[in-house]
PDB file of N, CA and C in Angstrom:
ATOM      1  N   UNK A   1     366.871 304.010 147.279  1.00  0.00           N
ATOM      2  CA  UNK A   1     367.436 302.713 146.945  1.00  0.00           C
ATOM      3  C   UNK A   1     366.682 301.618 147.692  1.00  0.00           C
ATOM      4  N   UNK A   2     366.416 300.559 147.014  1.00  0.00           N
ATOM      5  CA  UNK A   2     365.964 299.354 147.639  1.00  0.00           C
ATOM      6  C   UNK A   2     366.389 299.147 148.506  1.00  0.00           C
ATOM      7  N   UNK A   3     365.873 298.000 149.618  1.00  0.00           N
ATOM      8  CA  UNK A   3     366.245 296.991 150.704  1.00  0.00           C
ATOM      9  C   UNK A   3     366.107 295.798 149.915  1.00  0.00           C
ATOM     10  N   UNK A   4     367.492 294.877 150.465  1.00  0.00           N
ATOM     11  CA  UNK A   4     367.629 293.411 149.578  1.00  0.00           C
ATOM     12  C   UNK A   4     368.152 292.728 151.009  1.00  0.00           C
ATOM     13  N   UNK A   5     367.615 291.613 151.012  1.00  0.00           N
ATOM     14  CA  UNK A   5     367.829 290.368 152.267  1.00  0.00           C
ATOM     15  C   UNK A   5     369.086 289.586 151.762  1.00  0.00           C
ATOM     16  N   UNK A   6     369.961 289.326 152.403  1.00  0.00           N
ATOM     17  CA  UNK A   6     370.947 288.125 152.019  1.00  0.00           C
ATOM     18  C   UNK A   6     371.229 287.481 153.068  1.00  0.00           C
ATOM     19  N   UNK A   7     372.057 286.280 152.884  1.00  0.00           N
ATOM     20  CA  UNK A   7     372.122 284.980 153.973  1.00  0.00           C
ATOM     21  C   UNK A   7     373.370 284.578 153.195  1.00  0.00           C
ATOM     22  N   UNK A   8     374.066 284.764 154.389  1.00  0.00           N
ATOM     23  CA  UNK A   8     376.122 284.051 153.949  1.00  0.00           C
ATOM     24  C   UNK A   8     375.834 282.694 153.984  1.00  0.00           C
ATOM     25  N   UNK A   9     376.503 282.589 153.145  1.00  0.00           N
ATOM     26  CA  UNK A   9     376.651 281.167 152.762  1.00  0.00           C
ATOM     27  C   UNK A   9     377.765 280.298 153.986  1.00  0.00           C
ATOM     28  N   UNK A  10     378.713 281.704 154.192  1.00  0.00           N
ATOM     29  CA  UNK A  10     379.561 280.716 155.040  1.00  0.00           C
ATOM     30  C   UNK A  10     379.154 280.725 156.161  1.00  0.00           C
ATOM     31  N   UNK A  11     378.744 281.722 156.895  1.00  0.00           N
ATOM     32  CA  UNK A  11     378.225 281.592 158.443  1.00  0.00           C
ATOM     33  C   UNK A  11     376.710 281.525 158.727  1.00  0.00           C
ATOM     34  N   UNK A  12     376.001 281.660 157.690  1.00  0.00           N
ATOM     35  CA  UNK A  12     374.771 281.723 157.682  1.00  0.00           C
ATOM     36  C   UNK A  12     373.830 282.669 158.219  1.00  0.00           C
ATOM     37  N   UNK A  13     374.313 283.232 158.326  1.00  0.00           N
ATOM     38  CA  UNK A  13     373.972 285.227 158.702  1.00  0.00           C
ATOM     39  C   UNK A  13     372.555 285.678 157.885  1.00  0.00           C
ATOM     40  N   UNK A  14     371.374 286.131 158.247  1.00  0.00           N
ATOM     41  CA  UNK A  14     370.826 286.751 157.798  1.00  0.00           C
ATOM     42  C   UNK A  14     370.632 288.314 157.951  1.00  0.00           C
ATOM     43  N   UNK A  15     371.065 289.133 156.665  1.00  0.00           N
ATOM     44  CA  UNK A  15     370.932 290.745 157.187  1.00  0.00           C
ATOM     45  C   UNK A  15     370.620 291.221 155.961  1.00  0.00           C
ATOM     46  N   UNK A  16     370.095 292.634 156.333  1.00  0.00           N
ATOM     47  CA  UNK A  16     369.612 293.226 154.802  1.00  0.00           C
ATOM     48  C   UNK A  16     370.380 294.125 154.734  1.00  0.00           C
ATOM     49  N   UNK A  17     370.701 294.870 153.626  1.00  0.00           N
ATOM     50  CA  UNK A  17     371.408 295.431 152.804  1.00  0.00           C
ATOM     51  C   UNK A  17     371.075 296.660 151.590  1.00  0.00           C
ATOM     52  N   UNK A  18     370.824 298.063 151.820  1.00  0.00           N
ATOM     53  CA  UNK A  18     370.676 298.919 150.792  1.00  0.00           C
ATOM     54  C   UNK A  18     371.437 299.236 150.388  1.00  0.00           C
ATOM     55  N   UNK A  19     371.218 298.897 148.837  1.00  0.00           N
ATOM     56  CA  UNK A  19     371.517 298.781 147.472  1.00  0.00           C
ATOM     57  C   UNK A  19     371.350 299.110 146.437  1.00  0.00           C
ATOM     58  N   UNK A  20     372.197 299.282 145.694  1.00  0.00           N
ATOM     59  CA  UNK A  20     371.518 299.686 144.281  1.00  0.00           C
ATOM     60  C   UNK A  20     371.074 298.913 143.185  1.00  0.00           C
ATOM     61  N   UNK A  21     371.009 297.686 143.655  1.00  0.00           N
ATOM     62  CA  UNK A  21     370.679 296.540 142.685  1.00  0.00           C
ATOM     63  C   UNK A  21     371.246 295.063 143.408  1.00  0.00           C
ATOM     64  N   UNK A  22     370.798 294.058 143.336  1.00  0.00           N
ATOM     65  CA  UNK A  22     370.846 293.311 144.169  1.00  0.00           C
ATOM     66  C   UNK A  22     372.342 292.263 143.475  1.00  0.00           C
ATOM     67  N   UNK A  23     372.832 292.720 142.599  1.00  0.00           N
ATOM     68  CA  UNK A  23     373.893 292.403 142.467  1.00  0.00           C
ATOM     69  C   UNK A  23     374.993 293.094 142.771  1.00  0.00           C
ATOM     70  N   UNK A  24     374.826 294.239 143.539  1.00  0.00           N
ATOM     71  CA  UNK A  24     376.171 294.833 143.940  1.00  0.00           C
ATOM     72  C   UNK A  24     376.923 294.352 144.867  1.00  0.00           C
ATOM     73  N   UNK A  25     378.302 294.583 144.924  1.00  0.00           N
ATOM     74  CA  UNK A  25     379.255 293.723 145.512  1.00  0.00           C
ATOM     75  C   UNK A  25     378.478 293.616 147.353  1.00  0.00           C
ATOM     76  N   UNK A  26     378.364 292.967 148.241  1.00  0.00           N
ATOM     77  CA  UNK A  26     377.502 292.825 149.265  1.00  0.00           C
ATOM     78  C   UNK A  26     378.454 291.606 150.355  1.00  0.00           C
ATOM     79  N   UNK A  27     379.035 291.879 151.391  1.00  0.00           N
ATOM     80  CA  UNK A  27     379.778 291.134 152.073  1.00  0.00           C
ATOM     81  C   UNK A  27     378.942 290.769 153.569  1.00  0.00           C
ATOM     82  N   UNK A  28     378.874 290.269 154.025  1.00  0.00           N
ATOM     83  CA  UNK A  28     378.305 289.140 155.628  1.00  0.00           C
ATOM     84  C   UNK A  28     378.848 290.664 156.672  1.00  0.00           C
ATOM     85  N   UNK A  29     377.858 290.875 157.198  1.00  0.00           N
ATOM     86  CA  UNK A  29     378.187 291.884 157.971  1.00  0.00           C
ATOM     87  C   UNK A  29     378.758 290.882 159.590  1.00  0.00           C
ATOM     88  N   UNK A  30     378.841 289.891 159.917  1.00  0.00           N
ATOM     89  CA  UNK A  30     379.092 289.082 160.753  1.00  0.00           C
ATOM     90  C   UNK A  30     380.606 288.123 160.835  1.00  0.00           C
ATOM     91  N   UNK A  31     380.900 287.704 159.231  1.00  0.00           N
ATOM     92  CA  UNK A  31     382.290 287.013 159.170  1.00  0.00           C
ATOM     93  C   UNK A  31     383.043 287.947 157.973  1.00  0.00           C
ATOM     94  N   UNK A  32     382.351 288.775 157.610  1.00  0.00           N
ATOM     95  CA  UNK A  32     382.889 289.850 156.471  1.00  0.00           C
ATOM     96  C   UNK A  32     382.964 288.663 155.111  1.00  0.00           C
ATOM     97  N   UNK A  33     382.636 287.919 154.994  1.00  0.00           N
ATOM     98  CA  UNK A  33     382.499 286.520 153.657  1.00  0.00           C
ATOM     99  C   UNK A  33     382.021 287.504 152.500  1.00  0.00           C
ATOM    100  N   UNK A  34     382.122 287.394 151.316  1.00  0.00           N
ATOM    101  CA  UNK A  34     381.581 287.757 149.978  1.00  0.00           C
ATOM    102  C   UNK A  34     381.044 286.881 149.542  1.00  0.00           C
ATOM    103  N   UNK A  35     380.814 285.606 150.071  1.00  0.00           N
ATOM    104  CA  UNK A  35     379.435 284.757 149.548  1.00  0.00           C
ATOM    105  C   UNK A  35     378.376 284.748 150.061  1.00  0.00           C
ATOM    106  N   UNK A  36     377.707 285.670 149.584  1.00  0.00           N
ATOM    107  CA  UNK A  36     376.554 285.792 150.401  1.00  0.00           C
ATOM    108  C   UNK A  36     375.268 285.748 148.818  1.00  0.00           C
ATOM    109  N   UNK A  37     374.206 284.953 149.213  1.00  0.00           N
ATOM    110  CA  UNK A  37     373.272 284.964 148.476  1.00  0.00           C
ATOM    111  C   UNK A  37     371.920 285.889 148.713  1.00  0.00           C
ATOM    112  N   UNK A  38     370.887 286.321 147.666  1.00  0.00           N
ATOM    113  CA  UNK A  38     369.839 287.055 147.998  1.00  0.00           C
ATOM    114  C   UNK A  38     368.826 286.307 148.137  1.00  0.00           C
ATOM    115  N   UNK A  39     367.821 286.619 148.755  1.00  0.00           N
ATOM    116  CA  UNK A  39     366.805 286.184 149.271  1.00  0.00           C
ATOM    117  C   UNK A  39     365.344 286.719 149.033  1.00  0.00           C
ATOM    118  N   UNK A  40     364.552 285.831 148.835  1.00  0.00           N
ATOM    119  CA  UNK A  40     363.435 286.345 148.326  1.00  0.00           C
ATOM    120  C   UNK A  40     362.859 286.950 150.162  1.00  0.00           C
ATOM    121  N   UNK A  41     361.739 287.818 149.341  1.00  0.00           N
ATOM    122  CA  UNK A  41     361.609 288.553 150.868  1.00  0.00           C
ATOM    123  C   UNK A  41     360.183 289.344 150.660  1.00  0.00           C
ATOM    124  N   UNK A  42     359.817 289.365 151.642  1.00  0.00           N
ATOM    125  CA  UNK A  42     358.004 289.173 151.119  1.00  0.00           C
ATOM    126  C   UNK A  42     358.248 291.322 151.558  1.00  0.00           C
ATOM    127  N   UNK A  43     357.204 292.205 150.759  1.00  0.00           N
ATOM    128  CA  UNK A  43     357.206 293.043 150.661  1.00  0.00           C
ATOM    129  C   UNK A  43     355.836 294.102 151.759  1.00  0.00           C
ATOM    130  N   UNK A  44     355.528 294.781 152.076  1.00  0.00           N
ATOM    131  CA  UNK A  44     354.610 295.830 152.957  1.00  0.00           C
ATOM    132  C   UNK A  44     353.725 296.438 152.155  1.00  0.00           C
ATOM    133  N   UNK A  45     352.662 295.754 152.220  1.00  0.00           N
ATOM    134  CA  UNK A  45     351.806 297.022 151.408  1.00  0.00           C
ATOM    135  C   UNK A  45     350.808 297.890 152.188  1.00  0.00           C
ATOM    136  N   UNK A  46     350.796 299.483 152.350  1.00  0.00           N
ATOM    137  CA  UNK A  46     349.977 299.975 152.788  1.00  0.00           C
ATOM    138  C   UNK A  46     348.694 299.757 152.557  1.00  0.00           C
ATOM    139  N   UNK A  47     347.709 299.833 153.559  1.00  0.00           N
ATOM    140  CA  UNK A  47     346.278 299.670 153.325  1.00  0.00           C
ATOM    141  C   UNK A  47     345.314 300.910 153.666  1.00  0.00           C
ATOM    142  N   UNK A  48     344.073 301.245 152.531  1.00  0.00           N
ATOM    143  CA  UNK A  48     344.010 302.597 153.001  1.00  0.00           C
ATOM    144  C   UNK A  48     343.124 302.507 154.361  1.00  0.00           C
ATOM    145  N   UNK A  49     342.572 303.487 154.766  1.00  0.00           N
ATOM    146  CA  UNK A  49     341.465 303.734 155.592  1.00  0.00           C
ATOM    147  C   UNK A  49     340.314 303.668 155.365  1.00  0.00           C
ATOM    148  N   UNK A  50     339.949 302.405 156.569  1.00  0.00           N
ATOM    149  CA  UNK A  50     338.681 301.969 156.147  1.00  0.00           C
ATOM    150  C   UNK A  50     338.765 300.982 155.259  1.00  0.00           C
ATOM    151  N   UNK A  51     339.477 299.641 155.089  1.00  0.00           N
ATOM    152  CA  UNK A  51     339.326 298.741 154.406  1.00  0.00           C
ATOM    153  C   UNK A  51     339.795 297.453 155.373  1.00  0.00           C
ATOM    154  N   UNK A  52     339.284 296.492 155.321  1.00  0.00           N
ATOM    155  CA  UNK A  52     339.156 295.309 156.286  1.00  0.00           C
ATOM    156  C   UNK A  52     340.436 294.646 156.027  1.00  0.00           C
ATOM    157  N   UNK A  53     341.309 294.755 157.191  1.00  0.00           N
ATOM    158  CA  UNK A  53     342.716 293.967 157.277  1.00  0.00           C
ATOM    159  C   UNK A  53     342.164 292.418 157.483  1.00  0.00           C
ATOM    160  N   UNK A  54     342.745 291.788 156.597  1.00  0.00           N
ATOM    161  CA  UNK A  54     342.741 290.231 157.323  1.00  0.00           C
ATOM    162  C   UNK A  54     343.742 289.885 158.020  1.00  0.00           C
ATOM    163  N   UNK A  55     343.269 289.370 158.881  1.00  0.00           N
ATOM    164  CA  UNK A  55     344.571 288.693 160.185  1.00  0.00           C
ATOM    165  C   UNK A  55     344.748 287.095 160.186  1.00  0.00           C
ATOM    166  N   UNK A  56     346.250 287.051 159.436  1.00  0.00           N
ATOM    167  CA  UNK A  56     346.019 285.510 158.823  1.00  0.00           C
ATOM    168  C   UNK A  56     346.436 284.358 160.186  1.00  0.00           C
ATOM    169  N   UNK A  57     346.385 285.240 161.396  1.00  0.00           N
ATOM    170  CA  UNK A  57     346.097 284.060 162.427  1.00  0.00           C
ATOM    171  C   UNK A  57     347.769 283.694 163.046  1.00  0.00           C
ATOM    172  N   UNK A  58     347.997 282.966 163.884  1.00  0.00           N
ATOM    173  CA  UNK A  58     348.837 282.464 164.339  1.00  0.00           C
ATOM    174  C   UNK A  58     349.615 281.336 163.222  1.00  0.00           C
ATOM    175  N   UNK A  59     350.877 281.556 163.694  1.00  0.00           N
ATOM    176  CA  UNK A  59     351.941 280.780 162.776  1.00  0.00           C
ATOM    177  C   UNK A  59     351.797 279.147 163.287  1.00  0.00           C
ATOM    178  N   UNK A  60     351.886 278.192 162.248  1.00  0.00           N
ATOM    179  CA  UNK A  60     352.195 276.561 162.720  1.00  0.00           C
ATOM    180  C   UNK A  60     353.270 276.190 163.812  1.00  0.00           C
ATOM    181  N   UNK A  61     354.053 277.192 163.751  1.00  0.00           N
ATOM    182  CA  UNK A  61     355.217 277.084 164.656  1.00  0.00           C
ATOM    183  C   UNK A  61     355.217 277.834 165.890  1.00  0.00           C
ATOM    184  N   UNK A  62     354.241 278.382 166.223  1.00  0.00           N
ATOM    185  CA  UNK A  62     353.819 278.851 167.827  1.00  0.00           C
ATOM    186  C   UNK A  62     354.143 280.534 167.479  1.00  0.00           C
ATOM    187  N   UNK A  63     354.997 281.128 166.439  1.00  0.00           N
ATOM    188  CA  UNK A  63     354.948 282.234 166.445  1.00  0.00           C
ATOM    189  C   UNK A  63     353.665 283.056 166.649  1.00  0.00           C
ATOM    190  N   UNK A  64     353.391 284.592 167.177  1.00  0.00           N
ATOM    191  CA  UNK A  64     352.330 285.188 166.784  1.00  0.00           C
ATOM    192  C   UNK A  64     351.592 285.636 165.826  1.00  0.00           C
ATOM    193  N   UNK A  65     352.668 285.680 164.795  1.00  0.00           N
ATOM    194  CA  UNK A  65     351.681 286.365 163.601  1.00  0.00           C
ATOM    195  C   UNK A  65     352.679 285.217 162.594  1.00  0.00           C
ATOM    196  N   UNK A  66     351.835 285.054 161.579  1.00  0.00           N
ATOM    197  CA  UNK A  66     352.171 284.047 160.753  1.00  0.00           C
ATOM    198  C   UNK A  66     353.801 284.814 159.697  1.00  0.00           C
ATOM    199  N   UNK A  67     354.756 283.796 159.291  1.00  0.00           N
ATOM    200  CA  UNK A  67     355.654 284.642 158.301  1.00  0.00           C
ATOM    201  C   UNK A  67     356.982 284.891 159.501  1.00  0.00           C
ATOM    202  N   UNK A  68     356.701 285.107 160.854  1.00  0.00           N
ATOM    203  CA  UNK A  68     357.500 285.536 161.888  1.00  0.00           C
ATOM    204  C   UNK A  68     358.872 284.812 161.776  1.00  0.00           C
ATOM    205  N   UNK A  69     358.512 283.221 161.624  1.00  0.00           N
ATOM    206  CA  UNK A  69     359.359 282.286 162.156  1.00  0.00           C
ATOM    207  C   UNK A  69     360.033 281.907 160.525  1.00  0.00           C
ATOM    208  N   UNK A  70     360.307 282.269 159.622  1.00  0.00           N
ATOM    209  CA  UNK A  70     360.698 282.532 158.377  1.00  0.00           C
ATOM    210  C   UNK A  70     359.792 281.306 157.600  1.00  0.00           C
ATOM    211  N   UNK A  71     358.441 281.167 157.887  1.00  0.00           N
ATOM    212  CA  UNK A  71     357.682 280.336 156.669  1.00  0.00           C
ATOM    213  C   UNK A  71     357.372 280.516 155.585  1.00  0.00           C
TER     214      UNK A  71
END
């Protein structure tokens, strides 16, 4: 089953959630709320061996690796 990101609407909680579809019933693991929305959410792709990683550098926001600080 997938991993799906959501963010409560009421407390503003970010947590992820496996699922069987990103509309299944899904409650705030923090205020227990059922308004919680999904979130786009950037994905991992393996790279094989022996192929040149690019390192997209430090984040605008002082983080270390860029994406860290939710850009």
């Amino acid at each position: 089953m997938p991993i799906f990101e959501y963010e409560c609407r009421e407390c503003g909680a970010k947590f992820e959630e496996i699922t069987a579809s990103q509309s299944s019933n899904v409650t705030c693991r923090k205020c227990s709320s059922s308004s919680v929305q999904p979130l786009l959410s950037a994905f991992a792709v393996s790279v094989r061996s022996g192929e040149p990683v690019s390192d997209p550098g430090p984040c605008p926001c002082g983080a270390p690796r860029r994406g860290m600080c939710g850009e």
